[in-house]
Protein backbone atom coordinates (compact mmCIF):
# COMPACT_ATOMS: atom_id res chain seq x y z
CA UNK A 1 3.75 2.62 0.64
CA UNK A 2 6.20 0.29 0.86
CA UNK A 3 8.90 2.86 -1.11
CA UNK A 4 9.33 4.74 1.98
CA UNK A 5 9.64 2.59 4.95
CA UNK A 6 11.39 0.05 3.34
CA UNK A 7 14.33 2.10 2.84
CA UNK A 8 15.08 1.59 6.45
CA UNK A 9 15.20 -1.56 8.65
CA UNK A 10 13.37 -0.78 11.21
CA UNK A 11 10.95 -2.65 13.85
CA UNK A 12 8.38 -0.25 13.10
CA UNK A 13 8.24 -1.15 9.35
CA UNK A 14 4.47 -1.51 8.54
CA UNK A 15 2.99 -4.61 6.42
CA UNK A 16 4.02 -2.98 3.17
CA UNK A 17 -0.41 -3.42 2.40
CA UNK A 18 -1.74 -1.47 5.12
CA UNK A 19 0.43 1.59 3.70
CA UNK A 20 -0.73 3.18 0.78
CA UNK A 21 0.79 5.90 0.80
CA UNK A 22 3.45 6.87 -1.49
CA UNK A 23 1.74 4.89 -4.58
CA UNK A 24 -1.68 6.06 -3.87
CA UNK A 25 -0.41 9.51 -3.16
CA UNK A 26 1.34 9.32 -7.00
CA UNK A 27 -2.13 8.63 -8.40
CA UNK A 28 -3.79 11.83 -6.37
CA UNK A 29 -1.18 14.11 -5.74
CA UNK A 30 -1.80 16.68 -8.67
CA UNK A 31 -4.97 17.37 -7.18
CA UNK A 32 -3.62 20.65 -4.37
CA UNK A 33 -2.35 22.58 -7.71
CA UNK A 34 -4.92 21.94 -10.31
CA UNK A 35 -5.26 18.42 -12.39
CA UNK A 36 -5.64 19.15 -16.08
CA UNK A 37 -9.07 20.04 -17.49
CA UNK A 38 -11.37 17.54 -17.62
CA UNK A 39 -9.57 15.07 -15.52
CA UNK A 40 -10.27 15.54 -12.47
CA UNK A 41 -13.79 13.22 -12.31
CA UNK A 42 -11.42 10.49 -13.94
CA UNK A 43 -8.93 10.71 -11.11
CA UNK A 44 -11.22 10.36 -8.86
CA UNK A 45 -13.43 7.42 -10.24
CA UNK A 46 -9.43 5.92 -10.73
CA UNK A 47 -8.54 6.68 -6.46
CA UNK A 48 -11.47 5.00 -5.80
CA UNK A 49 -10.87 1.84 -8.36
CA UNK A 50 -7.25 1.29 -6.71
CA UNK A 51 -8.41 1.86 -2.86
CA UNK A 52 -11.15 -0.80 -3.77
CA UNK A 53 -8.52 -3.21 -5.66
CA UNK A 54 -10.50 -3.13 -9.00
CA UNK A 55 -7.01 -2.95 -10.94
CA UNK A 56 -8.61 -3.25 -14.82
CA UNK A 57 -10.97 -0.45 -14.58
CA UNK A 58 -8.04 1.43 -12.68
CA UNK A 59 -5.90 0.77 -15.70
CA UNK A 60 -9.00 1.26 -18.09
CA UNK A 61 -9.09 4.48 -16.78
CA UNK A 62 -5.67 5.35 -17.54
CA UNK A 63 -5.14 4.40 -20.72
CA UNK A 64 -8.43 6.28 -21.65
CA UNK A 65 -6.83 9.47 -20.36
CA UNK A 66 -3.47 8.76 -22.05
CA UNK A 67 -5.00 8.06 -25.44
CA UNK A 68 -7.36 11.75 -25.04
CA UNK A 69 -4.27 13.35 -24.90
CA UNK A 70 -0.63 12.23 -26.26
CA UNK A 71 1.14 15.21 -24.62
CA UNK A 72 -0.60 15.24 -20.89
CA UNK A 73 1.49 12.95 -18.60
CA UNK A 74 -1.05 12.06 -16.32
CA UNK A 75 -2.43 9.41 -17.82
CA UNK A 76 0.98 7.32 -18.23
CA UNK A 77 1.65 7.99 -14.20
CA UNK A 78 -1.57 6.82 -13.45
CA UNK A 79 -0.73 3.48 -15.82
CA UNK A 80 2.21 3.17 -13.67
CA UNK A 81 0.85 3.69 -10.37
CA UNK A 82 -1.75 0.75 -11.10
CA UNK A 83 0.59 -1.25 -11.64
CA UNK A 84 2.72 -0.56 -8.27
CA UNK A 85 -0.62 -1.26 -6.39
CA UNK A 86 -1.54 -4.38 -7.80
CA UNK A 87 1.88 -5.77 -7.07
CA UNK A 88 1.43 -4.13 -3.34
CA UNK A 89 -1.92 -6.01 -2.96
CA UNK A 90 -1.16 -9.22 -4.69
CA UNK A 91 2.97 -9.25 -2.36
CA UNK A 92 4.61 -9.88 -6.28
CA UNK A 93 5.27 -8.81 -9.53
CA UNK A 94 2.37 -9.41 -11.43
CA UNK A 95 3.82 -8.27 -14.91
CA UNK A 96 7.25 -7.05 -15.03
CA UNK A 97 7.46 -5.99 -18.42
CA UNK A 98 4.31 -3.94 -18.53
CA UNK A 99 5.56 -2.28 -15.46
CA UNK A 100 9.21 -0.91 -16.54
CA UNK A 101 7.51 0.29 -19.54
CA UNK A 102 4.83 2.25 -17.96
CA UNK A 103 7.53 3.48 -16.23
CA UNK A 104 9.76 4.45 -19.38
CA UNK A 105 6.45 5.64 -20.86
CA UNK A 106 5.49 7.96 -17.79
CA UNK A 107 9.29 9.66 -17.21
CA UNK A 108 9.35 10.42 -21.19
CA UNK A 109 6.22 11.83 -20.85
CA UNK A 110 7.04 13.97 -18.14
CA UNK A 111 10.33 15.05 -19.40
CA UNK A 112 8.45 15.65 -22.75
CA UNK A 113 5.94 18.02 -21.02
CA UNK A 114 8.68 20.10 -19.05
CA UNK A 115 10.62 20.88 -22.65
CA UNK A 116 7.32 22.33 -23.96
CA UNK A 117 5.54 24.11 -20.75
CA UNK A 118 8.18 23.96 -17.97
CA UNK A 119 9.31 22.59 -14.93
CA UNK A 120 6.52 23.18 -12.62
CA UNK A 121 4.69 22.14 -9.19
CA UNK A 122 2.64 19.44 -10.90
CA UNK A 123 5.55 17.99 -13.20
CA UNK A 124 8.50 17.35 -10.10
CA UNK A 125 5.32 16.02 -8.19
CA UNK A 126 4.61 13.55 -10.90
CA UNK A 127 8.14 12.36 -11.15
CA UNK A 128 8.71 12.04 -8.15
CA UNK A 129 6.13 9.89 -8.13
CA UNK A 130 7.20 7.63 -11.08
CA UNK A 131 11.30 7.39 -9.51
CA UNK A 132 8.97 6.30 -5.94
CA UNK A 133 7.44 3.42 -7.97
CA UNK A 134 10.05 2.54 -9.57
CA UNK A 135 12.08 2.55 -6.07
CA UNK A 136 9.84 -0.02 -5.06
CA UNK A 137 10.62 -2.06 -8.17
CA UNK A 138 14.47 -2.49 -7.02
CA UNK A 139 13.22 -3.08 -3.99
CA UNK A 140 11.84 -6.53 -4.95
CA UNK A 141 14.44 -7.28 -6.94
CA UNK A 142 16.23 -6.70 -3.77
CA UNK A 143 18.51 -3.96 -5.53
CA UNK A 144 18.47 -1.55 -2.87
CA UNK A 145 21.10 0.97 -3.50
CA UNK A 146 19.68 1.31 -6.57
CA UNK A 147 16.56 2.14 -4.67
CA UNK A 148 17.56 3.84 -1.68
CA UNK A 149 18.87 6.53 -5.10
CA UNK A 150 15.65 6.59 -6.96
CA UNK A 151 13.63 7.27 -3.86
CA UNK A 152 15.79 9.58 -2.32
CA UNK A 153 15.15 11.64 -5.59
CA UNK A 154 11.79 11.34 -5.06
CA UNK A 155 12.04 13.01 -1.59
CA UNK A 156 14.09 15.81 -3.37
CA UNK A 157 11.68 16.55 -5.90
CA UNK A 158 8.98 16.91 -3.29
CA UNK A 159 10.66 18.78 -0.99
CA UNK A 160 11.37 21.12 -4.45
CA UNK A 161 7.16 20.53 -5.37
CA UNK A 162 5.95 22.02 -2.09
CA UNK A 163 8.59 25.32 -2.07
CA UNK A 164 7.25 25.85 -5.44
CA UNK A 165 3.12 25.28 -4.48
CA UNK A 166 3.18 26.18 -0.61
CA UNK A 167 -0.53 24.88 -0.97
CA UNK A 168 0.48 21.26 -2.41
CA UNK A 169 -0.99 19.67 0.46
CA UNK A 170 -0.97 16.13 -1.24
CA UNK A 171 3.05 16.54 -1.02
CA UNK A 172 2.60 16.53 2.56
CA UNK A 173 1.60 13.12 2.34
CA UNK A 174 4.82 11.30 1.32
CA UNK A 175 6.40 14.10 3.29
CA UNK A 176 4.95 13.37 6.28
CA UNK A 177 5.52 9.22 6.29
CA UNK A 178 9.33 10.46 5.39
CA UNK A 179 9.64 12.35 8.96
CA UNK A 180 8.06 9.73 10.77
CA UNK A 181 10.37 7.27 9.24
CA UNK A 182 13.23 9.54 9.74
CA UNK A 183 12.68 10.27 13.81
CA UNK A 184 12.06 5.73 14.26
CA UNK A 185 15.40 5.18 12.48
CA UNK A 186 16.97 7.85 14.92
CA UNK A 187 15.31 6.72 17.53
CA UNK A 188 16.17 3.10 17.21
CA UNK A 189 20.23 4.08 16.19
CA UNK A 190 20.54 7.26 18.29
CA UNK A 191 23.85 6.35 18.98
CA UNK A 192 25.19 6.30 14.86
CA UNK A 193 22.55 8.61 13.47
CA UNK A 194 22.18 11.21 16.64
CA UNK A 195 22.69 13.94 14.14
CA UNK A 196 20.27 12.70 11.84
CA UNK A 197 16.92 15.25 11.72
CA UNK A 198 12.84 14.59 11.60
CA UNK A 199 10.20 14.00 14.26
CA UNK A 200 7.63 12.07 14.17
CA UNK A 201 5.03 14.83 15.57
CA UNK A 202 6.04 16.53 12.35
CA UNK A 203 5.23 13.34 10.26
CA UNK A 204 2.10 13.13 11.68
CA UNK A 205 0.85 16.88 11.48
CA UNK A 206 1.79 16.78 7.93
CA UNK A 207 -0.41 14.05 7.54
CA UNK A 208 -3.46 15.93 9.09
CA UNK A 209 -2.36 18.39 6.90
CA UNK A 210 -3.05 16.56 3.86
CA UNK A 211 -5.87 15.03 4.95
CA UNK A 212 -7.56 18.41 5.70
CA UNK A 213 -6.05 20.38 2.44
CA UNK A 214 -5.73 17.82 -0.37
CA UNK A 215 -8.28 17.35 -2.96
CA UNK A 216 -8.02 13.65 -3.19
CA UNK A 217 -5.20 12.00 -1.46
CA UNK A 218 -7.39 12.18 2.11
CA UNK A 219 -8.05 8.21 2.09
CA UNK A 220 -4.42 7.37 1.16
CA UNK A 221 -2.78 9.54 4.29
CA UNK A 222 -5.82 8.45 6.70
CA UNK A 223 -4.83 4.82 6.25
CA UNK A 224 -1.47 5.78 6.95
CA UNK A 225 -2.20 7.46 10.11
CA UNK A 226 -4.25 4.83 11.35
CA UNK A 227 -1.31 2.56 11.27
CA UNK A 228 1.32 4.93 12.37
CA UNK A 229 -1.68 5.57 15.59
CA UNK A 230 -1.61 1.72 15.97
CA UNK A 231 2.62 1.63 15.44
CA UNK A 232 2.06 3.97 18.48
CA UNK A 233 -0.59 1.85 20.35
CA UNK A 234 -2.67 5.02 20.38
CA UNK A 235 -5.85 2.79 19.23
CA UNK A 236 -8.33 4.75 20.19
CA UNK A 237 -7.40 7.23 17.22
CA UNK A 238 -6.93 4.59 14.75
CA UNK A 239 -10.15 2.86 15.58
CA UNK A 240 -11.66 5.95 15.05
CA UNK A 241 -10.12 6.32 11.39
CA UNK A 242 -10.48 2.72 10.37
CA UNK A 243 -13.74 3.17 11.10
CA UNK A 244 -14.20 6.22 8.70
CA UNK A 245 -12.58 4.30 6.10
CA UNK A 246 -14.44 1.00 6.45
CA UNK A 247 -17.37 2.93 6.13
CA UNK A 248 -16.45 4.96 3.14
CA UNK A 249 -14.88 1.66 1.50
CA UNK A 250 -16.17 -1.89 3.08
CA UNK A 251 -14.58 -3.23 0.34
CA UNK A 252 -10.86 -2.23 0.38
CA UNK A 253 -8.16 -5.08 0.91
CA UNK A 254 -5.64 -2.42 1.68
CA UNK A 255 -8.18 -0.95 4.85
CA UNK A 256 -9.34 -4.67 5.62
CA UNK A 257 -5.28 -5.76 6.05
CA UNK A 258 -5.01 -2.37 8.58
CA UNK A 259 -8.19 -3.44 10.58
CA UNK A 260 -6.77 -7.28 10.98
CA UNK A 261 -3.60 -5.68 11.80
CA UNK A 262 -5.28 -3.09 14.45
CA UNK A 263 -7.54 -5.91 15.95
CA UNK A 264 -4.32 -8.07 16.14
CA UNK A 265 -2.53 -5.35 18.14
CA UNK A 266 -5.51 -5.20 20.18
CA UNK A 267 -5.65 -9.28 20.89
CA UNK A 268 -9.33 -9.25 19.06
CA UNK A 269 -8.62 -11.98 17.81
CA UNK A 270 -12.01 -13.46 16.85
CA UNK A 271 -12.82 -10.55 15.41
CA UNK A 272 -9.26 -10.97 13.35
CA UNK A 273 -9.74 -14.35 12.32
CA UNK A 274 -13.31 -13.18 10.94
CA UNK A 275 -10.99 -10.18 8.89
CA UNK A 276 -8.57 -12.65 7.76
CA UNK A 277 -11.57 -14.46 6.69
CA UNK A 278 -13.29 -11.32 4.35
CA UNK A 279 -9.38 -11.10 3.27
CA UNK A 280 -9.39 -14.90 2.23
CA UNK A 281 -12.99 -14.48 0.41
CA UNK A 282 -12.23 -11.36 -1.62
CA UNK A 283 -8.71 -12.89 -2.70
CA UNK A 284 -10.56 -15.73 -4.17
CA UNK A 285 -13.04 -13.70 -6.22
CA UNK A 286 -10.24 -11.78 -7.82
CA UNK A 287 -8.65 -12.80 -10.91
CA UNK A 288 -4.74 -13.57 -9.07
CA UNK A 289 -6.04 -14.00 -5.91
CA UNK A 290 -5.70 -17.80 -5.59
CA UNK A 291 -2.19 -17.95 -3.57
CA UNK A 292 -3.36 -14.83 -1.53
CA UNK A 293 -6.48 -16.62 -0.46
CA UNK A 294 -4.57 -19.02 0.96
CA UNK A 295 -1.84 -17.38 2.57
CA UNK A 296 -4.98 -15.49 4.40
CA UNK A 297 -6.68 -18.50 5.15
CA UNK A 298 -3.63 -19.73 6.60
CA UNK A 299 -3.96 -16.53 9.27
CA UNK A 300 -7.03 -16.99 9.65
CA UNK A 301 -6.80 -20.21 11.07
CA UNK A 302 -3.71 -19.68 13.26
CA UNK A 303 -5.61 -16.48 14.58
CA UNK A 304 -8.69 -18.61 15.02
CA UNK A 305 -6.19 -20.89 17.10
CA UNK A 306 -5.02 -17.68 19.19
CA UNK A 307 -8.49 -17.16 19.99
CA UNK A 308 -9.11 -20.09 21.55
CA UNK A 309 -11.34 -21.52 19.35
CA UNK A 310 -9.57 -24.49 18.43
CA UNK A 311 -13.39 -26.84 17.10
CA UNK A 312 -13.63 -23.81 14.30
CA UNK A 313 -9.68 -23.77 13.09
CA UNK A 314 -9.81 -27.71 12.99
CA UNK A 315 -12.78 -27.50 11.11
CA UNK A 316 -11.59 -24.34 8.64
CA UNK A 317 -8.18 -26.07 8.36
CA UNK A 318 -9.59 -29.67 7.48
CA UNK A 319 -11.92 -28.04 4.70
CA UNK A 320 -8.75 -26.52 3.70
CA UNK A 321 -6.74 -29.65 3.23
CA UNK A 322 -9.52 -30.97 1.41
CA UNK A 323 -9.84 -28.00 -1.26
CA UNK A 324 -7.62 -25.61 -2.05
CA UNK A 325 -4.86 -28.09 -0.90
CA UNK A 326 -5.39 -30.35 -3.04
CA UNK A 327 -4.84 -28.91 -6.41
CA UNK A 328 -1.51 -29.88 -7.55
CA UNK A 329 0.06 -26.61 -7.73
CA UNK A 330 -0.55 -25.70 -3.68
CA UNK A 331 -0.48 -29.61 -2.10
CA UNK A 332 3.27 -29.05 -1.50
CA UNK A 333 3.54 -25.14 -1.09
CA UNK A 334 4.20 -24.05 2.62
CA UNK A 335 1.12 -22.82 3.26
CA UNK A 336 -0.81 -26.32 2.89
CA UNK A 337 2.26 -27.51 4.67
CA UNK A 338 1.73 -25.31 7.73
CA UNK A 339 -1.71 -26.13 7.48
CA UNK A 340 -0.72 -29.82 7.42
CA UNK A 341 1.58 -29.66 10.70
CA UNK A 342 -0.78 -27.86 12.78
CA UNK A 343 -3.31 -30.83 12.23
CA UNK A 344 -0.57 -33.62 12.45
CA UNK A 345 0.52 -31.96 15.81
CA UNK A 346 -3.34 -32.37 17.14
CA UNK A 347 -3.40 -28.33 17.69
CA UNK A 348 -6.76 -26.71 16.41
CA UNK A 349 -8.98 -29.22 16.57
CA UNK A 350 -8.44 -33.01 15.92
CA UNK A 351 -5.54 -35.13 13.55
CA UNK A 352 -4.37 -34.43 10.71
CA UNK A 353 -4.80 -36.99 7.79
């Protein structure tokens, strides 16, 4: 999600993978006030593509429904929102240019749509969703009035979505991260911003309220609550809805980062370590995975450390060394390097070489 929480420096700031939420929510949200005819088994198949990280048949998917109909804008947002995840998964821009014009695609075939039928429910929720994305963008180009502008629109047009369609329930989604965000920024700079409104019970019951009344945004806002319930230290709720999650998709990066991040919080860190681990393994079957899987294998071993078991992270960090670390591209990158120290400095298991 990370066009939300971003926008304000706070401690509670998730890791911008464990929160789906505003992207995901773009590719579902139509779903409360009727998707298009026909399209709603191929937003579905697409929610499940992105929660599971399979980015080409996501975008497969997309440009199939763009190319059945040149007037719908549906198919463009969905384009765009692929895009926004992949880059959320992989932590950087995979392809710049294909994203700013899905993006100039996707708001000219909104606009397009609004001459010719109207401004409606479905159209301000669907840009608001493209100027979200797009937030996120300037965000990694580190332009953030520029984003703190386009994502503020976005939380205008929603508000404007849901007065229109009082049964938009997938609005409540962004909606609800916004008031949570909202009441931690107050709460952490009461004395500046003690006039400024939201509460967090609000942010959350908005949640439940999409997860109970949306069509297809349910996953998206439960993985949100479960880290907001672990930003809380309730973890006895978010165990509960990682659990639902990891059930309904063992093989979602974005649910496995929220579980490491849960078990962290929780100091299960063996049980981490083996998350970091499934992390490490599924980055390295993926096409532009090869940095991630070693970033996570980095964790891995330092949580593997944490946990005591210092044989196992000697071992993992010496096979390491020995593989991925050894390509010329990654012998010098920080990561190896870390690796490298920990070794040198006879922590984990045994010297370094």
């Amino acid at each position: 999600m990370w066009c939300i929480l971003h926008w304000f420096p706070l401690p509670m700031k998730a890791d911008a993978r464990s929160i789906v939420a505003v992207l995901l929510a773009g590719a579902v949200s139509a779903g409360a006030f009727e998707l298009p005819a026909g399209m709603k088994q191929c937003t579905d198949r697409f929610v499940r593509h992105v929660i599971e990280c399979d980015f080409d048949s996501a975008f497969h998917i997309a440009d199939s429904l763009k190319r059945a109909d040149a007037r719908e804008p549906l198919g463009p947002l969905l384009r765009l929102l692929a895009h926004g995840m992949r880059d959320l998964d992989y932590d950087r821009q995979i392809d710049t240019a294909g994203f700013l014009e899905a993006h100039r695609v996707s708001v000219k075939r909104i606009r397009e749509y609004e001459n010719a039928h109207g401004k409606t429910s479905y159209t301000m929720t669907l840009a608001a969703f493209a100027n979200a994305t797009h937030a996120a963008y300037y965000l990694r180009q580190k332009r953030y009035f520029a984003a703190i502008g386009t994502g503020l629109d976005a939380v205008e047009l929603l508000h404007e979505a849901k007065k229109a369609d009082s049964t938009n329930y997938d609005v409540d989604f962004f909606l609800g991260l916004y008031d949570y965000a909202k009441a931690e920024l107050r709460r952490h700079l009461w004395m500046i911003l003690f006039w400024y409104g939201g509460s967090k019970a609000e942010g959350i019951e908005r949640l439940k309220q999409c997860i109970a009344g949306a069509r297809m945004a349910g996953p998206a806002a439960k993985l949100s609550l479960a880290d907001i319930y672990i930003q809380e230290k309730d973890y006895g709720k978010a165990r509960a809805v990682i659990d639902e999650l990891l059930a309904a998709y063992p093989k979602s990066r974005f649910i496995l980062w929220t579980h490491a991040k849960y078990l962290m919080a929780i100091e299960r860190f063996d049980a981490a370590a083996d998350v970091y681990g499934a992390l490490s393994a599924s980055y390295a079957a993926s096409r532009r995975g090869e940095y991630n899987a070693l970033a996570t294998r980095r964790r891995q071993i330092e949580t593997m450390c944490a946990a005591g078991n210092a044989p196992g992270a000697g071992r993992l960090a010496k096979k390491t060394l020995s593989g991925a670390c050894r390509k010329k591209q990654w012998r010098d990158h920080e990561e190896c390097a870390e690796i490298r120290k920990m070794l040198k400095r006879g922590k984990c298991g045994g010297e370094g070489r």
